[in-house]
C-alpha atoms as a PDB file:
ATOM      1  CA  UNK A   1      19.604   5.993  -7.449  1.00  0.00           C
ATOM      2  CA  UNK A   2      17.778   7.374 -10.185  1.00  0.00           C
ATOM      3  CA  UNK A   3      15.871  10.627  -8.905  1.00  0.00           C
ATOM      4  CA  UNK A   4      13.178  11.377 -11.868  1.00  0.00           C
ATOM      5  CA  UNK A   5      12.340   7.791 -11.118  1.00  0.00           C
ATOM      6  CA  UNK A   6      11.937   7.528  -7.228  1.00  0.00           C
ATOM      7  CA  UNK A   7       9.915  11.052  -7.722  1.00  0.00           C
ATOM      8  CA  UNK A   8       7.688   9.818 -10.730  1.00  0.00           C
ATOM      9  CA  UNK A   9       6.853   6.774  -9.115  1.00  0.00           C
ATOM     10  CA  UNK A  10       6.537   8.070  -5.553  1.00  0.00           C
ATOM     11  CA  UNK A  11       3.891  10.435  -6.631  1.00  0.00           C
ATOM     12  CA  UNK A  12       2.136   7.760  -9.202  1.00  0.00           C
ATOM     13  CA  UNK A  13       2.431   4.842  -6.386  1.00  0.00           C
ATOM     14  CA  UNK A  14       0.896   7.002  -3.784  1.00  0.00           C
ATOM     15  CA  UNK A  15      -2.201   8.448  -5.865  1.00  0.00           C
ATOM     16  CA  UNK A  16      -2.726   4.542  -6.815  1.00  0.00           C
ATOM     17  CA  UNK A  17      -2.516   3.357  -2.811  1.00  0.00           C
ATOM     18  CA  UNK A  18      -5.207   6.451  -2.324  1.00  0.00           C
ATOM     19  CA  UNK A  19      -7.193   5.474  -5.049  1.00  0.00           C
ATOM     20  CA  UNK A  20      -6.719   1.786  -4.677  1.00  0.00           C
ATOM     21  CA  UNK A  21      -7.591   2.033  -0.839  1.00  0.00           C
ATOM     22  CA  UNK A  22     -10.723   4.425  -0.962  1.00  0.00           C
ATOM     23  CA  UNK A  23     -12.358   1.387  -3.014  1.00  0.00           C
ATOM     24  CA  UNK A  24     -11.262  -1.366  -1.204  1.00  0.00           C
ATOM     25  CA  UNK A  25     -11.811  -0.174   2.266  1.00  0.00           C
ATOM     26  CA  UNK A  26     -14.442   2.711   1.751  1.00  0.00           C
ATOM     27  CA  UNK A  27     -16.524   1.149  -0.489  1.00  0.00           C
ATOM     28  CA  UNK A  28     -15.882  -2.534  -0.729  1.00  0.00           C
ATOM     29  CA  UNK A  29     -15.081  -3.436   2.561  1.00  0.00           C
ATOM     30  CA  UNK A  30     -16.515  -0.442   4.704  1.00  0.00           C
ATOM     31  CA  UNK A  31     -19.478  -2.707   6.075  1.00  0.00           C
ATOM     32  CA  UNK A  32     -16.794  -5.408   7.253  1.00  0.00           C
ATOM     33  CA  UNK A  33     -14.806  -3.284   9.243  1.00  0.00           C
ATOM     34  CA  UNK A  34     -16.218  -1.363  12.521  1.00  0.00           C
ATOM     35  CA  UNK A  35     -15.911   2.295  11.900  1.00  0.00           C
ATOM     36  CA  UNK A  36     -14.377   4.680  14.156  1.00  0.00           C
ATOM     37  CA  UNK A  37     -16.260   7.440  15.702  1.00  0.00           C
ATOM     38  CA  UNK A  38     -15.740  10.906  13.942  1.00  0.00           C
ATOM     39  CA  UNK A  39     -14.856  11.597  10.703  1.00  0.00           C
ATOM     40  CA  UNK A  40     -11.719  10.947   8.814  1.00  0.00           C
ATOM     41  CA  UNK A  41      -8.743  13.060   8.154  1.00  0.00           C
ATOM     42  CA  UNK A  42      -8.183  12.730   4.188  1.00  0.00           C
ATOM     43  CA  UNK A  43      -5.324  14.700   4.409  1.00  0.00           C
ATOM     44  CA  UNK A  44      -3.698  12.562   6.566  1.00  0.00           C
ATOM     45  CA  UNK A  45      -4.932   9.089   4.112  1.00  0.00           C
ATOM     46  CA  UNK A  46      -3.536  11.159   1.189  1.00  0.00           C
ATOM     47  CA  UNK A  47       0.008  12.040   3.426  1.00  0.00           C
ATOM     48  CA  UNK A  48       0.551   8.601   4.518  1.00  0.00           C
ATOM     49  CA  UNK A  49      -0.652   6.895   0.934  1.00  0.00           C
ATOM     50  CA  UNK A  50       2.093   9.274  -0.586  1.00  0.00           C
ATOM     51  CA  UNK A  51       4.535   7.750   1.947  1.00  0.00           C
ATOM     52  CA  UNK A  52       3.744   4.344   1.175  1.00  0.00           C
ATOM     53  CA  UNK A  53       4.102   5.453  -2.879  1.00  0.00           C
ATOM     54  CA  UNK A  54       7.374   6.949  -2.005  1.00  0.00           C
ATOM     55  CA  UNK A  55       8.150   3.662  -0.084  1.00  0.00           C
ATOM     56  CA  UNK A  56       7.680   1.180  -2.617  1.00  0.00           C
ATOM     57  CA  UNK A  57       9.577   3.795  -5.450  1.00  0.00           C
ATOM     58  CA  UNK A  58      12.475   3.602  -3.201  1.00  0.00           C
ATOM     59  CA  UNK A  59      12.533  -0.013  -2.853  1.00  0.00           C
ATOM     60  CA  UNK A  60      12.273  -0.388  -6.223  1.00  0.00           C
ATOM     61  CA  UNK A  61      15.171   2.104  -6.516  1.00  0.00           C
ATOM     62  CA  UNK A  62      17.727   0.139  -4.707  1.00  0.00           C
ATOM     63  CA  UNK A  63      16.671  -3.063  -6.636  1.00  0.00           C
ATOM     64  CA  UNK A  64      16.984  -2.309 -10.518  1.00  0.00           C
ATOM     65  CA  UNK A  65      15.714  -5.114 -11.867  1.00  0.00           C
ATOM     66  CA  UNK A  66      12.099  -4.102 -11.073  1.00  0.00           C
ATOM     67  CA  UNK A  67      10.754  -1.920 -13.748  1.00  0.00           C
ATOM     68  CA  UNK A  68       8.508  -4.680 -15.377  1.00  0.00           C
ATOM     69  CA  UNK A  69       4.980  -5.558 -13.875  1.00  0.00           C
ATOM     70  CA  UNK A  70       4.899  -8.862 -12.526  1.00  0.00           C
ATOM     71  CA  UNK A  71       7.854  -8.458 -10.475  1.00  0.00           C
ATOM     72  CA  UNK A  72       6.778  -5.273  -9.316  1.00  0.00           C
ATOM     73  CA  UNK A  73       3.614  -7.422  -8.491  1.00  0.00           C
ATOM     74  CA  UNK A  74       5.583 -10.002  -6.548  1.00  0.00           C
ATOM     75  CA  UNK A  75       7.764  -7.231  -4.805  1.00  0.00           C
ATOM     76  CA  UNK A  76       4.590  -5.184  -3.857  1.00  0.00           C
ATOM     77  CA  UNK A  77       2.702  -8.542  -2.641  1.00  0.00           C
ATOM     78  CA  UNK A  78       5.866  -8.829  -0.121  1.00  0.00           C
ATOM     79  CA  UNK A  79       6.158  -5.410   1.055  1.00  0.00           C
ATOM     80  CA  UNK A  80       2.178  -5.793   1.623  1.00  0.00           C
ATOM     81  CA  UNK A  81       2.477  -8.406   3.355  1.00  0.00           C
ATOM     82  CA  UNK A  82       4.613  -7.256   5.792  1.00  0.00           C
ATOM     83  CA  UNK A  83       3.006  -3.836   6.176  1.00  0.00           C
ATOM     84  CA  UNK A  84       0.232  -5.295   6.962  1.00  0.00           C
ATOM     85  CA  UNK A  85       0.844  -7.751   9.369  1.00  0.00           C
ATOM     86  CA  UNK A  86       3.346  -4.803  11.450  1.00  0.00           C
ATOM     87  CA  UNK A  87       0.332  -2.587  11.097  1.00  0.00           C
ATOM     88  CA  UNK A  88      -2.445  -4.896  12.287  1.00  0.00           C
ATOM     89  CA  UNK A  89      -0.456  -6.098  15.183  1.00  0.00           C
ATOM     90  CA  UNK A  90       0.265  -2.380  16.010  1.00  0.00           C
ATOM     91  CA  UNK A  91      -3.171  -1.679  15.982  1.00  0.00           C
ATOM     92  CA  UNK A  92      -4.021  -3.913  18.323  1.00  0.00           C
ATOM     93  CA  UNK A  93      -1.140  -4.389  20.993  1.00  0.00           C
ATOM     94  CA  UNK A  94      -3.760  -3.085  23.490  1.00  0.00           C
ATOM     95  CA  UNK A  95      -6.574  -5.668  22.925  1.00  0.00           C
ATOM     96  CA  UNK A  96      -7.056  -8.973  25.050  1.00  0.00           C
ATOM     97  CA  UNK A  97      -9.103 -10.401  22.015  1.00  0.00           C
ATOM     98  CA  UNK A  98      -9.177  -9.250  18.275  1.00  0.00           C
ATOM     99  CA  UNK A  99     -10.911 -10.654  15.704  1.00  0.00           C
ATOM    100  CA  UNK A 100      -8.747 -12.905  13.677  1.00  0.00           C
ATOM    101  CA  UNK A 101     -10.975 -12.449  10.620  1.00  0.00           C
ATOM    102  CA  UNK A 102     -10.411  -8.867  10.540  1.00  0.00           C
ATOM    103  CA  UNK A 103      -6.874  -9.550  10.602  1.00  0.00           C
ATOM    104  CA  UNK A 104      -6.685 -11.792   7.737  1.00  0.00           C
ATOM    105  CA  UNK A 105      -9.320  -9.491   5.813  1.00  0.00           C
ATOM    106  CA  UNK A 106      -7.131  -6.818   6.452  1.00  0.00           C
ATOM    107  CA  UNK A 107      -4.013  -8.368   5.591  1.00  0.00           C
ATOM    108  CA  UNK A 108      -5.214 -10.078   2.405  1.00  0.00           C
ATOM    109  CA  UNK A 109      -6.703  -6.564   1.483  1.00  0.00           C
ATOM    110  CA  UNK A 110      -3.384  -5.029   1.882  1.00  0.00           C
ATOM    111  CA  UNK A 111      -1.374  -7.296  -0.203  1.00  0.00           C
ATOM    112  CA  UNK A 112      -3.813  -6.988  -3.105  1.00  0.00           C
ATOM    113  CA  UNK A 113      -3.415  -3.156  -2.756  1.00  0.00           C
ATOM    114  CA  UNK A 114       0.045  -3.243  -2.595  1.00  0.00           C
ATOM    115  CA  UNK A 115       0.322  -5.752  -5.382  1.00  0.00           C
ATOM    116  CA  UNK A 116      -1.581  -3.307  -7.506  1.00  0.00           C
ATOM    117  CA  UNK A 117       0.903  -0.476  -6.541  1.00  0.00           C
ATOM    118  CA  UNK A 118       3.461  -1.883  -6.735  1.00  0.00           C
ATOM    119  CA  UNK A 119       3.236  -3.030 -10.850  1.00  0.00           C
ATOM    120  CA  UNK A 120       2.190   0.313 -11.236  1.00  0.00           C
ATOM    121  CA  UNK A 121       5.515   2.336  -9.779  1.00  0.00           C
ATOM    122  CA  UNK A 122       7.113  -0.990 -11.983  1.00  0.00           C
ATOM    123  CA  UNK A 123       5.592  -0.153 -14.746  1.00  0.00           C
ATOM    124  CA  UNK A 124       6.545   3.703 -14.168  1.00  0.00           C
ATOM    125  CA  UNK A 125      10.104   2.981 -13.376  1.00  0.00           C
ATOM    126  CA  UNK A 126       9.895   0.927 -16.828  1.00  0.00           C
ATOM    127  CA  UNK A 127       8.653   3.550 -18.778  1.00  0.00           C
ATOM    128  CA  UNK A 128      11.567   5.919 -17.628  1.00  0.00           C
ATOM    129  CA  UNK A 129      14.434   3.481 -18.280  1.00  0.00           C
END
């Protein structure tokens, strides 16, 4: 496993998720979704967004034939995917009814993300080779 790589696009991948999710969720789709009371710890969106960045630079790491953008694309669209649906599920193991629009809204939101991020690590891990 290349280190410089798994670091460099870690900490690129995770900035991009942050980035990538303030305008998806906070501006674009912040009407759609019901908003939680209080405000929201940034510190904690910027911790777990680095996680996720880290995440996808260590899958990427154990497969080396991902350093170009459209599979990075295809790879991030599948680790989105099932983020997303473990998340939303998660979320809302308590609840007798959710909202199967949100769900899908969610989940489609969080592939396109992750599709994003994940031809950018890609394209970082490229770059490096």
């Amino acid at each position: 496993m290349n280190a410089k790589k798994l670091i460099a696009g870690g900490i690129v991948g995770g900035i991009a998720y942050f980035l990538l999710g303030w305008v998806v969720y906070g501006m674009l789709l912040h009407d759609f979704f019901p908003q939680p009371p209080g405000e929201e710890n940034l510190t904690h969106i910027f911790i777990g967004s680095m996680s996720y960045g880290f995440l996808m630079g260590w899958v990427f790491q154990l497969n080396e034939g991902i350093g170009k953008c459209v599979p990075g694309i295809k790879a991030g669209m599948g680790i989105g995917l099932f983020a997303a649906l473990h998340m939303t599920y998660f979320m809302h193991m308590y609840e007798t009814s959710f909202d199967m629009k949100l769900m899908v809204v969610d989940t489609l939101a969080m592939i396109g993300i992750s599709a994003l991020v994940g031809a950018i690590v890609a394209v970082v891990n490229g770059k490096l080779s």
